[in-house]
C-alpha atoms as a PDB file:
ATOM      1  CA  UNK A   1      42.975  70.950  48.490  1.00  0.00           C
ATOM      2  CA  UNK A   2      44.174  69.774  51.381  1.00  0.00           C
ATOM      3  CA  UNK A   3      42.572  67.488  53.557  1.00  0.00           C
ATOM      4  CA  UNK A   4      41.938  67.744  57.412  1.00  0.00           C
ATOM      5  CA  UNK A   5      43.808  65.357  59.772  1.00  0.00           C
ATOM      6  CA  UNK A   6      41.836  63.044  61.698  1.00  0.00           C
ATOM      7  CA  UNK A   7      41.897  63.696  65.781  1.00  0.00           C
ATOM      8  CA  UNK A   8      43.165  60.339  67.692  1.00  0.00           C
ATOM      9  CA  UNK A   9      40.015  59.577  69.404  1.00  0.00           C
ATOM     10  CA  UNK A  10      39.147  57.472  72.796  1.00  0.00           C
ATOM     11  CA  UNK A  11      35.391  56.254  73.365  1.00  0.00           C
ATOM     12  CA  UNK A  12      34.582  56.109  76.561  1.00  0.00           C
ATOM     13  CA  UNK A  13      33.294  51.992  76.892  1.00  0.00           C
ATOM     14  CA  UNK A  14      30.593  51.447  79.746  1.00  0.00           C
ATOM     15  CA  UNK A  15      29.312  48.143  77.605  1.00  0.00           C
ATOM     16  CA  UNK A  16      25.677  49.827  76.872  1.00  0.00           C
ATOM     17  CA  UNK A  17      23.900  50.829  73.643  1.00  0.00           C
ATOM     18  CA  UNK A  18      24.239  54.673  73.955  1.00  0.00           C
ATOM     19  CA  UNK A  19      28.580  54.038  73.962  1.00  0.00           C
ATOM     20  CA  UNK A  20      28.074  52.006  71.106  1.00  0.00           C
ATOM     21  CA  UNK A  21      25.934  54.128  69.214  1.00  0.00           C
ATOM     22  CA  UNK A  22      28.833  56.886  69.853  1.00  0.00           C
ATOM     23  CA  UNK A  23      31.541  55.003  68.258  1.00  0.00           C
ATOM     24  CA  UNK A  24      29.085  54.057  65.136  1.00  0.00           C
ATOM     25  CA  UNK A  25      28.451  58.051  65.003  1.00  0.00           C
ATOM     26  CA  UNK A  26      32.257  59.096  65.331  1.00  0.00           C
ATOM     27  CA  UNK A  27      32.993  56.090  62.696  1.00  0.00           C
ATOM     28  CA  UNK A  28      31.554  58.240  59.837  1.00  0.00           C
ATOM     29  CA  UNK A  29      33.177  61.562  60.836  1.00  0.00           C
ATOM     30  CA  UNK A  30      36.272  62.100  58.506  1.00  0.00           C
ATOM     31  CA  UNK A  31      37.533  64.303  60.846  1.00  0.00           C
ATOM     32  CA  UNK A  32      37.566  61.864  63.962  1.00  0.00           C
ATOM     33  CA  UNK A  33      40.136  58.442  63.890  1.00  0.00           C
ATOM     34  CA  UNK A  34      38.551  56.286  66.853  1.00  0.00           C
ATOM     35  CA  UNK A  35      41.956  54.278  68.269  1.00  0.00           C
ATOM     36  CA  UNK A  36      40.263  52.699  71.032  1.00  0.00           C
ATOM     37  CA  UNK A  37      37.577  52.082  73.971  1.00  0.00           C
ATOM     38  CA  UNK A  38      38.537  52.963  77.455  1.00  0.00           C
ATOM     39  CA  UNK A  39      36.231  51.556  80.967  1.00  0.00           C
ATOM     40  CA  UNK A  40      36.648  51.723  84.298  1.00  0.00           C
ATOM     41  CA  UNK A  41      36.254  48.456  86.290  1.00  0.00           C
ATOM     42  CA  UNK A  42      36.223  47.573  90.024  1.00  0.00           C
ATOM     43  CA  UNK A  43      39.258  45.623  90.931  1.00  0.00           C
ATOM     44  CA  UNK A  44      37.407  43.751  93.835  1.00  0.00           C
ATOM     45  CA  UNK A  45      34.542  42.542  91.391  1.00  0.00           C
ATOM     46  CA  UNK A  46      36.153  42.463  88.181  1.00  0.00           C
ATOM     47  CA  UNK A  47      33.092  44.401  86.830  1.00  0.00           C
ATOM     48  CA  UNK A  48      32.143  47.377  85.037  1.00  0.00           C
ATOM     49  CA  UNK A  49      30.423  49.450  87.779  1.00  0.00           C
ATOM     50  CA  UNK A  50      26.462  49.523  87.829  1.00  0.00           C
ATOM     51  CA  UNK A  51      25.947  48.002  84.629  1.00  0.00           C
ATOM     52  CA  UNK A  52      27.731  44.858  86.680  1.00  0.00           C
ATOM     53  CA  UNK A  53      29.233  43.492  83.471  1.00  0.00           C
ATOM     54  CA  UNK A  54      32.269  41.052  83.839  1.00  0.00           C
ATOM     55  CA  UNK A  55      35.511  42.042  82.157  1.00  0.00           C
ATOM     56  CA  UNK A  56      35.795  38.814  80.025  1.00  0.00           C
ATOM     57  CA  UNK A  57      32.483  40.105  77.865  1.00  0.00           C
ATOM     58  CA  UNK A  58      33.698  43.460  78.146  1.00  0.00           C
ATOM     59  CA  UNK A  59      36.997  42.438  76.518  1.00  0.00           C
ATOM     60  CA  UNK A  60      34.447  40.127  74.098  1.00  0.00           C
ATOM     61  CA  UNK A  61      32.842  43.484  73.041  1.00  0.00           C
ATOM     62  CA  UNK A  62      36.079  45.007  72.434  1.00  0.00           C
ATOM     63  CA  UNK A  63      37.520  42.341  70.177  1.00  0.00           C
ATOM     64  CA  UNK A  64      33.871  42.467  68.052  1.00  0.00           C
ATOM     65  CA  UNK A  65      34.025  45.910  67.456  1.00  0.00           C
ATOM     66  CA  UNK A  66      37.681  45.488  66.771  1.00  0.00           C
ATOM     67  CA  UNK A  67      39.174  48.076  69.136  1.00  0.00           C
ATOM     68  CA  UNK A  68      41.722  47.892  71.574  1.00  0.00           C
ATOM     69  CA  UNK A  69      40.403  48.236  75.173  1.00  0.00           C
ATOM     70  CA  UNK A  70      41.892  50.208  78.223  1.00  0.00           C
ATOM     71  CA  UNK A  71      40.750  49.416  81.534  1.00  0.00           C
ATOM     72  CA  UNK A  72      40.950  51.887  84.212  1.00  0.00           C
ATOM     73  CA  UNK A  73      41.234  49.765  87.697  1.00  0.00           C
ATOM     74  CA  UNK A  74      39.574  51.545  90.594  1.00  0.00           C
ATOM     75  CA  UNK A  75      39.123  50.398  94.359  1.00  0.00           C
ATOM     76  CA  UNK A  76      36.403  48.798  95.977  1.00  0.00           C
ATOM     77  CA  UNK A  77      35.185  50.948  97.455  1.00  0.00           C
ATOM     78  CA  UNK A  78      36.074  54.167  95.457  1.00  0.00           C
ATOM     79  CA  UNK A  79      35.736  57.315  97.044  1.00  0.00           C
ATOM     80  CA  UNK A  80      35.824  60.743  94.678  1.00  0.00           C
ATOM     81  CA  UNK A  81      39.454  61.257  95.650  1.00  0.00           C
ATOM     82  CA  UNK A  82      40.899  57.730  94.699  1.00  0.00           C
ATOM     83  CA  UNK A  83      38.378  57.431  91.538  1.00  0.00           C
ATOM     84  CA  UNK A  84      39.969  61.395  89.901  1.00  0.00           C
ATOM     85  CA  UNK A  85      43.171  60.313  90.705  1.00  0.00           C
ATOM     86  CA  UNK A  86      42.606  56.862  88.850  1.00  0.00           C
ATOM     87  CA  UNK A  87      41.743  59.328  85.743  1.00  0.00           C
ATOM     88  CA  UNK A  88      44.154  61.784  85.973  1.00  0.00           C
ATOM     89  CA  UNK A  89      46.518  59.097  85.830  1.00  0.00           C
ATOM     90  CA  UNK A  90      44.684  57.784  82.888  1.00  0.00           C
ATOM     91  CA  UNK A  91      44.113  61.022  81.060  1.00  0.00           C
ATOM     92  CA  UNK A  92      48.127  61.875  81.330  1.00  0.00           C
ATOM     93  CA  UNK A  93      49.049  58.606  79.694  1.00  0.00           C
ATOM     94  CA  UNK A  94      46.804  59.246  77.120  1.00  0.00           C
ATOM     95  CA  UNK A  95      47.788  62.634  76.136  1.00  0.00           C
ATOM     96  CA  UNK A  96      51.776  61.416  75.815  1.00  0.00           C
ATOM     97  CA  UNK A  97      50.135  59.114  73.789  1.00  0.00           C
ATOM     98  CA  UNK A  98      49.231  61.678  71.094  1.00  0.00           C
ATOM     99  CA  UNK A  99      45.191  60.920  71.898  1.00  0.00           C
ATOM    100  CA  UNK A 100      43.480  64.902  71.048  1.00  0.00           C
ATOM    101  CA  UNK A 101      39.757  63.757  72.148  1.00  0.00           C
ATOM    102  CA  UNK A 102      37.797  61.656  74.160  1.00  0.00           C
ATOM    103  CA  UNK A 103      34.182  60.870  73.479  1.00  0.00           C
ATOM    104  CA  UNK A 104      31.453  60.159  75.721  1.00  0.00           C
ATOM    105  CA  UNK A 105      27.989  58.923  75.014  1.00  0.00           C
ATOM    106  CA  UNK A 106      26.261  61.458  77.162  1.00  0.00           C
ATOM    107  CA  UNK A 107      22.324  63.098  75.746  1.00  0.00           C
ATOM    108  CA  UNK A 108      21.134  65.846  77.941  1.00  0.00           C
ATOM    109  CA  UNK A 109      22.486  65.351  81.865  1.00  0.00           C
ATOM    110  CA  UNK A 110      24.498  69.125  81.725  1.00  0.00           C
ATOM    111  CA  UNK A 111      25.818  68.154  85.115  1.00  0.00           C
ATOM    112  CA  UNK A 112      27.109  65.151  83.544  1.00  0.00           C
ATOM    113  CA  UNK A 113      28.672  67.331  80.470  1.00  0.00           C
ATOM    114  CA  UNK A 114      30.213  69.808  82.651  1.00  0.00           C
ATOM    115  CA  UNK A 115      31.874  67.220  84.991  1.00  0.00           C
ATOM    116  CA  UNK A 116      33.474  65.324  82.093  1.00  0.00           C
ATOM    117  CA  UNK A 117      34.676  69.008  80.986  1.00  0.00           C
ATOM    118  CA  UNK A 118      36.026  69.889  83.784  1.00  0.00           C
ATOM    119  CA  UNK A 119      38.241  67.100  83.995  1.00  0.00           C
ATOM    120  CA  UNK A 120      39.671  67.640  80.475  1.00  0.00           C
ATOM    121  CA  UNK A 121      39.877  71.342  80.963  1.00  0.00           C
ATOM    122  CA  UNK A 122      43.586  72.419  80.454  1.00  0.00           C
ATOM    123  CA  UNK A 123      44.704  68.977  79.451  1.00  0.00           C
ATOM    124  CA  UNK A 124      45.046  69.382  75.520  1.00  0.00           C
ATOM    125  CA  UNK A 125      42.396  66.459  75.436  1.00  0.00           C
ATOM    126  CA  UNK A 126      38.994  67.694  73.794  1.00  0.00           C
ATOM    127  CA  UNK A 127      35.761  65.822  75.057  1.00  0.00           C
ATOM    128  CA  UNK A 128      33.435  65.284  72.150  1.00  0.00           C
ATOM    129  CA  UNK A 129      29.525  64.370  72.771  1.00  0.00           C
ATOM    130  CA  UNK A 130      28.493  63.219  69.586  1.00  0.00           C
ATOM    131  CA  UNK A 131      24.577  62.098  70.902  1.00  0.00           C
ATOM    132  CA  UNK A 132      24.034  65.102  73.068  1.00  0.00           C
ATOM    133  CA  UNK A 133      20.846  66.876  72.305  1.00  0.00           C
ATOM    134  CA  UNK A 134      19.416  63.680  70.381  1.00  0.00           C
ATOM    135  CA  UNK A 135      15.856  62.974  71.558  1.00  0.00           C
ATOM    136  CA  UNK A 136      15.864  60.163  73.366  1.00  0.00           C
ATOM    137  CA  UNK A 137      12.809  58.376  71.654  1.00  0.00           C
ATOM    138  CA  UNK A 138      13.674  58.981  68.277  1.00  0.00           C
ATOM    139  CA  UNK A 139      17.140  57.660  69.381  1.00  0.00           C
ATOM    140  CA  UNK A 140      16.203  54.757  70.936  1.00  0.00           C
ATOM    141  CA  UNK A 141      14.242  54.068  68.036  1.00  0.00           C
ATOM    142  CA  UNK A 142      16.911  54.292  65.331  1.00  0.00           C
ATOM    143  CA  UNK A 143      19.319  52.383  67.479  1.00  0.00           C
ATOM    144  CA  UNK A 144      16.369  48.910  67.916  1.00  0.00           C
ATOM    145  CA  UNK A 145      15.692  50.199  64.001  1.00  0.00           C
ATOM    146  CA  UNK A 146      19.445  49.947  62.660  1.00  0.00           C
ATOM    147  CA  UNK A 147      20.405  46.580  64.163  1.00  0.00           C
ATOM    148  CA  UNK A 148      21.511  47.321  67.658  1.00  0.00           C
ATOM    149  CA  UNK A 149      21.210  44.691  69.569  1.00  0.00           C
ATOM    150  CA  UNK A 150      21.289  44.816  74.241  1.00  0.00           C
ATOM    151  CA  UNK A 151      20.341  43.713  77.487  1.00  0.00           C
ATOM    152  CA  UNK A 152      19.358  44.958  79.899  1.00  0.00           C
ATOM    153  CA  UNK A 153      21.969  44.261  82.517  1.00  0.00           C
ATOM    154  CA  UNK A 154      19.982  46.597  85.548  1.00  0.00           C
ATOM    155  CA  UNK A 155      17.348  48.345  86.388  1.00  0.00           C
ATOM    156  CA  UNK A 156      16.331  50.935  89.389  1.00  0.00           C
ATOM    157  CA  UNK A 157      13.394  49.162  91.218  1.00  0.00           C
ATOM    158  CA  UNK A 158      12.171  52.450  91.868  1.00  0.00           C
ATOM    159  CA  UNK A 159      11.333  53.216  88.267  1.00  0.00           C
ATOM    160  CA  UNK A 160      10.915  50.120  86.480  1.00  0.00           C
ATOM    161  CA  UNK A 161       9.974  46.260  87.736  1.00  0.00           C
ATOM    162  CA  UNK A 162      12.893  43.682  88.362  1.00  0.00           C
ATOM    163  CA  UNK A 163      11.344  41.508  85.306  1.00  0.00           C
ATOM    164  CA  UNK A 164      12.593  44.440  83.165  1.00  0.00           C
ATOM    165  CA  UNK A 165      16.352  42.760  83.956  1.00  0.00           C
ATOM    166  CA  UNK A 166      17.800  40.889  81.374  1.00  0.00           C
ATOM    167  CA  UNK A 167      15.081  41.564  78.525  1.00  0.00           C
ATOM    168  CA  UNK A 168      15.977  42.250  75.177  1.00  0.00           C
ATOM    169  CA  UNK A 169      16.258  46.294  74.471  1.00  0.00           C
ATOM    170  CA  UNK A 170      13.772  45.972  71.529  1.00  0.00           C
ATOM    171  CA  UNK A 171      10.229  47.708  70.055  1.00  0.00           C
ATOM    172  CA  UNK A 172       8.578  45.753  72.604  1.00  0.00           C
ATOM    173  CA  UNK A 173      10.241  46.896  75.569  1.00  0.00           C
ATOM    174  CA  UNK A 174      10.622  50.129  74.427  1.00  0.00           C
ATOM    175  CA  UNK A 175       6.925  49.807  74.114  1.00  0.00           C
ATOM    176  CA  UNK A 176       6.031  48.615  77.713  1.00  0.00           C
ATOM    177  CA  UNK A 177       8.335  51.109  79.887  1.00  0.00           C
ATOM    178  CA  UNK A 178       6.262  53.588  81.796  1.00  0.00           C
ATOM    179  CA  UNK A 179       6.557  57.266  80.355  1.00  0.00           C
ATOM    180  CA  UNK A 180       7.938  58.507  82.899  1.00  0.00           C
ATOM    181  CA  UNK A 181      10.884  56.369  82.317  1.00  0.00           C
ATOM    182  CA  UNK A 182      13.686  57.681  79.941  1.00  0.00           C
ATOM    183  CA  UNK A 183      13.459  55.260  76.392  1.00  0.00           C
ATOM    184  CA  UNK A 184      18.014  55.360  76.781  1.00  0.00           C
ATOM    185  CA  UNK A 185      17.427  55.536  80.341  1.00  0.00           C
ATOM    186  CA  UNK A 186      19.755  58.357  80.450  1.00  0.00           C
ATOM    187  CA  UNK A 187      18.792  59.146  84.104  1.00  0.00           C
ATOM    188  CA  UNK A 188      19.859  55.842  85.478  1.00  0.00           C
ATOM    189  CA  UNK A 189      16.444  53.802  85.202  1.00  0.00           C
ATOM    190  CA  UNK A 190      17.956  51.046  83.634  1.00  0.00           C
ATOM    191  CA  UNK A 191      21.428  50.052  82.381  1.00  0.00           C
ATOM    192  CA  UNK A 192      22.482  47.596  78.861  1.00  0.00           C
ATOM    193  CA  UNK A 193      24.742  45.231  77.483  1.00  0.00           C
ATOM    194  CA  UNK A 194      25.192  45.755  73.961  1.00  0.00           C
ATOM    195  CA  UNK A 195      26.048  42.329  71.815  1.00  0.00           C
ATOM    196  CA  UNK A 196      25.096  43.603  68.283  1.00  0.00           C
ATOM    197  CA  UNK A 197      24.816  45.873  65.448  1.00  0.00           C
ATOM    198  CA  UNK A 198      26.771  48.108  62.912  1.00  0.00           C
ATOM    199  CA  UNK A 199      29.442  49.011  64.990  1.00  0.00           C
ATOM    200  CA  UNK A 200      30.367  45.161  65.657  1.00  0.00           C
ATOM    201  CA  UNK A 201      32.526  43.173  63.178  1.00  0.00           C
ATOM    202  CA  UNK A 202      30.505  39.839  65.240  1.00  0.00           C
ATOM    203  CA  UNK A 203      28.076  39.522  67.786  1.00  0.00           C
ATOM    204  CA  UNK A 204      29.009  38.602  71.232  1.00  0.00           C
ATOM    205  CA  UNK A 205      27.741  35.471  72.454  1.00  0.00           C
ATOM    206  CA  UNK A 206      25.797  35.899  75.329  1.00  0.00           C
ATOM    207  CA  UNK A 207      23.625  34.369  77.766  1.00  0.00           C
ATOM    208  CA  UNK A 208      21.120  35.717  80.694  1.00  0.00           C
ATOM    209  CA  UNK A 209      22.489  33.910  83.567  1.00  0.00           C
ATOM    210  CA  UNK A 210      21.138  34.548  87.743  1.00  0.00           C
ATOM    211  CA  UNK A 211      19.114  37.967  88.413  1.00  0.00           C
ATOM    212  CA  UNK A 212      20.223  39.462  91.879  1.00  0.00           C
ATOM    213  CA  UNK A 213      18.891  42.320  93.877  1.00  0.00           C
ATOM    214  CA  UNK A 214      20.770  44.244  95.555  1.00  0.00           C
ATOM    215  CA  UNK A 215      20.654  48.346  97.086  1.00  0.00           C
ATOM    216  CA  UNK A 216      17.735  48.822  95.547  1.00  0.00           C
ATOM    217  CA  UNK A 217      18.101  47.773  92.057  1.00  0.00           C
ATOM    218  CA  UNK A 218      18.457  44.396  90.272  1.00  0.00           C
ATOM    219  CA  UNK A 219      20.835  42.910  88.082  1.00  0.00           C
ATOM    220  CA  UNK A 220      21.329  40.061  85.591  1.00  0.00           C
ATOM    221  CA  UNK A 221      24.032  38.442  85.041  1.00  0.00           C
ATOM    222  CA  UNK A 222      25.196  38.455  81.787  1.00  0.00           C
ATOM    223  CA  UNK A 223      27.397  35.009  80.762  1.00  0.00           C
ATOM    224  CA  UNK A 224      29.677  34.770  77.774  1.00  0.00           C
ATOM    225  CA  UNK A 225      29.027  31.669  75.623  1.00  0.00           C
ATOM    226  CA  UNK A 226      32.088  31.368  74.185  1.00  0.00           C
ATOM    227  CA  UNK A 227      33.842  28.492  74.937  1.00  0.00           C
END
């Protein structure tokens, strides 16, 4: 019999649980060989845009899952124009490369989907959405169950309280969130830093460092502890 070939796979990296959770998915597919994590950053802040994660811990998470990183620079600031163009550049690079799909961690935003599909329409790159359709409470659920381990690095004043920010994404917070709030936060509510669980070789040392507001929504500022 013979066997299927694996499809060189990228993971689209924006540091939360829901990324994470798609590489530990795509991990178990025989048909799927993840060869890396790819993020886009803003040059000006060396961060990882709206989750406002530094690229040091970013690389940290990279090096604990044991996956080599690509980081997409974009401007600061980034209008539509200069932030496609960053991609295209990307997405050409990668297909010379041999890479057949990238993955996104995406559950139920269709406008999201198609976007991401668009882009990769016509390039010989397939996008894969290995969460989409989960329920986002049984999710959620699973992930706190199985050992993931996150931060919250952000949250949208308008739907949940600033002293949300830098909590553990656990039972209890799961537990305290208003319902109208999305338990992934999948609209944007809040944002995470994974440092743990079955997709990690090690944890990431991490610490919750200053809490900022800013535009409407406030952050915490997520420190490495490594030395």
């Amino acid at each position: 019999m013979e066997h299927a070939v694996s499809r060189k796979t990228l993971v689209s990296w924006s540091s939360g649980k829901d990324c994470a959770w798609a590489l530990h998915v795509l991990s178990q597919d025989p048909c799927i060989e993840v060869v890396g994590l790819f993020s886009t950053v803003n040059r000006v802040f060396d961060r990882v845009a709206m989750h406002g994660v530094r690229v040091d811990l970013l690389k940290g998470q990279a090096e604990s899952v044991g996956m080599p990183l690509r980081i997409i620079w974009i401007p600061h600031p980034c209008d539509n124009d200069q932030y496609e163009a960053a991609m295209n550049g990307f997405i050409d690079e990668a297909r010379a490369e041999g890479i057949e799909c990238m993955a996104f961690g995406d559950l139920f935003l269709a406008d999201v989907r198609r976007y991401r599909e668009s882009r990769l329409s016509g390039t010989g790159i397939t996008p894969l959405f290995p969460l989409w359709g989960a329920g986002t409470g049984e999710l959620a659920r699973r992930m706190v169950s199985q050992g993931v381990r996150a931060r919250v690095t952000c949250v949208d004043s308008r739907f949940l309280p600033g002293d949300f920010v830098g909590r553990e994404y656990d039972s209890s917070f799961l537990e305290e969130i208003p319902p109208t709030v999305d338990p992934c936060g999948e609209r944007g509510e809040f944002h995470t830093f994974v440092f743990d669980g079955p997709m990690f070789l090690r944890p990431v040392e991490i610490s919750v460092g200053e809490r900022v507001e800013r535009d409407g929504f406030v952050f915490a500022d997520i420190v490495s502890k490594s030395p």
